[in-house]
C-alpha atoms as a PDB file:
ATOM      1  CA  UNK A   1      57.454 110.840 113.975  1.00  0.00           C
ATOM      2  CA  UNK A   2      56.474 114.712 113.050  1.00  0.00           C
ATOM      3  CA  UNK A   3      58.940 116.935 111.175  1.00  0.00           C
ATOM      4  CA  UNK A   4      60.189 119.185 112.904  1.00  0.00           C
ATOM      5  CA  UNK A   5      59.468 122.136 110.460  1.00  0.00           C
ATOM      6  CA  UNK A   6      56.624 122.223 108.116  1.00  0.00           C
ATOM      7  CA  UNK A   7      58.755 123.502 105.375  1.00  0.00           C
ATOM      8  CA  UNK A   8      61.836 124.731 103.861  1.00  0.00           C
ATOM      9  CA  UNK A   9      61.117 128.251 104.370  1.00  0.00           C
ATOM     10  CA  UNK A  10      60.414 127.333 107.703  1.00  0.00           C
ATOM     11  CA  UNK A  11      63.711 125.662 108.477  1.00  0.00           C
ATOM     12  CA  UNK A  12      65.585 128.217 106.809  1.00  0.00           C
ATOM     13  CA  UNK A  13      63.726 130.802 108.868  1.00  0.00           C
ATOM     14  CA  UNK A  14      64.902 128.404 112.408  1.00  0.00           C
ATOM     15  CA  UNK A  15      61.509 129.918 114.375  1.00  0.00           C
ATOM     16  CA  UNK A  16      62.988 133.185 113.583  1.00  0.00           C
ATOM     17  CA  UNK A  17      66.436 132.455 114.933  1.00  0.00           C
ATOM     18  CA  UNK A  18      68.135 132.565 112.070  1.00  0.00           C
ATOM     19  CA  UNK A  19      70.724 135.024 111.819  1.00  0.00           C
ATOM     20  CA  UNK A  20      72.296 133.199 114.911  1.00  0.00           C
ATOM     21  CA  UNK A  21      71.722 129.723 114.121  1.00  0.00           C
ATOM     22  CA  UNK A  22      73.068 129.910 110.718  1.00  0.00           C
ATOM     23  CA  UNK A  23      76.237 132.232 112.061  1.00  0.00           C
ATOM     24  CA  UNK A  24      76.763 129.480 114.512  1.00  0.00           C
ATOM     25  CA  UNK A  25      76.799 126.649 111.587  1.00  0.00           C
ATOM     26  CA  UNK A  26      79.187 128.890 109.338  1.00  0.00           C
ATOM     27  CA  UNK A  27      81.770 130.110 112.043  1.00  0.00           C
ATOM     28  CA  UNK A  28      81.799 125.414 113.009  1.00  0.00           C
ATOM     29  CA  UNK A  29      82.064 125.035 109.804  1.00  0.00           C
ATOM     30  CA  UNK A  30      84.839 127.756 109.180  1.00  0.00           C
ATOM     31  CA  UNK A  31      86.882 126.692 111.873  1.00  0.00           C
ATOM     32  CA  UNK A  32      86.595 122.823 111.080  1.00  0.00           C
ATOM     33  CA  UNK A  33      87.727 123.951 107.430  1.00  0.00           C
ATOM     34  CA  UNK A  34      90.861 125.526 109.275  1.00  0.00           C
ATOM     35  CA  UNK A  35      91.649 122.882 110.770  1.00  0.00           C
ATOM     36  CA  UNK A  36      91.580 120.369 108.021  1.00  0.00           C
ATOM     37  CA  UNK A  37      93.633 122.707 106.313  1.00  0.00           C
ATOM     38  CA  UNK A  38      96.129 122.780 108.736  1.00  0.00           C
ATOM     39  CA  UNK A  39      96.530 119.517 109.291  1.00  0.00           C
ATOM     40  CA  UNK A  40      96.946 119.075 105.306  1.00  0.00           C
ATOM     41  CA  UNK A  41     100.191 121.827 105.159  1.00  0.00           C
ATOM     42  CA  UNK A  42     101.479 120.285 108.285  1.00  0.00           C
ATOM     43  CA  UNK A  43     101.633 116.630 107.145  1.00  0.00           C
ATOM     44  CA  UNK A  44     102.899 118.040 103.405  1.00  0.00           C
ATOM     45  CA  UNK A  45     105.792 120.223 105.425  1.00  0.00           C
ATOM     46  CA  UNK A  46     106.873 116.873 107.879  1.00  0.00           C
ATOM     47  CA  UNK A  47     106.737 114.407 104.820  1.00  0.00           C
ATOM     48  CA  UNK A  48     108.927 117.127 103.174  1.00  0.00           C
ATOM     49  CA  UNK A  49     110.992 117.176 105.996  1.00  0.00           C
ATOM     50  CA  UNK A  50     111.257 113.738 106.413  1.00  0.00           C
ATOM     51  CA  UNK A  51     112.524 112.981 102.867  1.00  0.00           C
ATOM     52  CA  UNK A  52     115.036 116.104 103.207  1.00  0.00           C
ATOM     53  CA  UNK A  53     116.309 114.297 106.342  1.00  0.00           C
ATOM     54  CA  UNK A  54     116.844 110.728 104.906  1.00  0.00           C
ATOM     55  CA  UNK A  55     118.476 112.306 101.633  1.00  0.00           C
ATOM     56  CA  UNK A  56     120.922 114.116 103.949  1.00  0.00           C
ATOM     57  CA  UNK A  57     121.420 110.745 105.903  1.00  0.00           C
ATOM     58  CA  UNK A  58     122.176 108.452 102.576  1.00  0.00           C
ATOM     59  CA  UNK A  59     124.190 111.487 101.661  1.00  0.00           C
ATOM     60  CA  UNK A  60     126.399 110.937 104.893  1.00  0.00           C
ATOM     61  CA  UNK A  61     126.559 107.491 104.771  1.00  0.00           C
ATOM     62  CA  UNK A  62     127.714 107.689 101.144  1.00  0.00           C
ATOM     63  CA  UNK A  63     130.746 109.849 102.126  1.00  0.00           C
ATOM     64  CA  UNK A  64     131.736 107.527 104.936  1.00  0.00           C
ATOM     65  CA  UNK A  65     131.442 104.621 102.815  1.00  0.00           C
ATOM     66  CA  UNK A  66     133.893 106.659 100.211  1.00  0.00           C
ATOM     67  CA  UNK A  67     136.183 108.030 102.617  1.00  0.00           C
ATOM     68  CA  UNK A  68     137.294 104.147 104.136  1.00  0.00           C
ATOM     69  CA  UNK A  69     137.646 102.564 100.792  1.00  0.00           C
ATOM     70  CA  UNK A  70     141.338 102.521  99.144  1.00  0.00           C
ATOM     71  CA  UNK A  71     142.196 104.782  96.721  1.00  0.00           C
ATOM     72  CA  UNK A  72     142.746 103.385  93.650  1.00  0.00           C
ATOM     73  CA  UNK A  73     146.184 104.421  91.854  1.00  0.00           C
ATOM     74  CA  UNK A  74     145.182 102.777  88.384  1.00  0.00           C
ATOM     75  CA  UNK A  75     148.146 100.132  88.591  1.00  0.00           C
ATOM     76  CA  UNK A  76     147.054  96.430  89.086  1.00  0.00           C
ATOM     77  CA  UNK A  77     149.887  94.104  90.675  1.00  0.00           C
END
């Protein structure tokens, strides 16, 4: 098995080809970043989300819990 390039320079250089090949690799790995990024603030925003939602749901079930139980007057028979 040959390399395909005899040396750095010459990989670097891509057979003179470089200006594309190497604006090809950034704008992948530009767009890739993006993505991983925006998958990151999405999950943090639904996990937020999701714990906002299930405080507002013990919240609720709290006050219906309070609002069937007897008042208590203080005075034990």
């Amino acid at each position: 098995m040959t390399p395909a390039f005899s040396s750095w320079q010459d990989f670097f250089a891509m057979g003179g080809y470089a200006r594309y090949v190497w604006l090809a690799v950034a704008c992948a790995l530009i767009g890739l970043c993006g993505l991983i990024l925006s998958t990151l603030i999405q999950r943090r925003r639904l996990l937020a989300a999701i714990r906002q939602r299930e405080a507002r749901e013990q919240r609720i079930r709290a006050a219906r819990l309070n609002t069937h139980r007897p008042a208590v007057t203080g005075k034990q028979p």
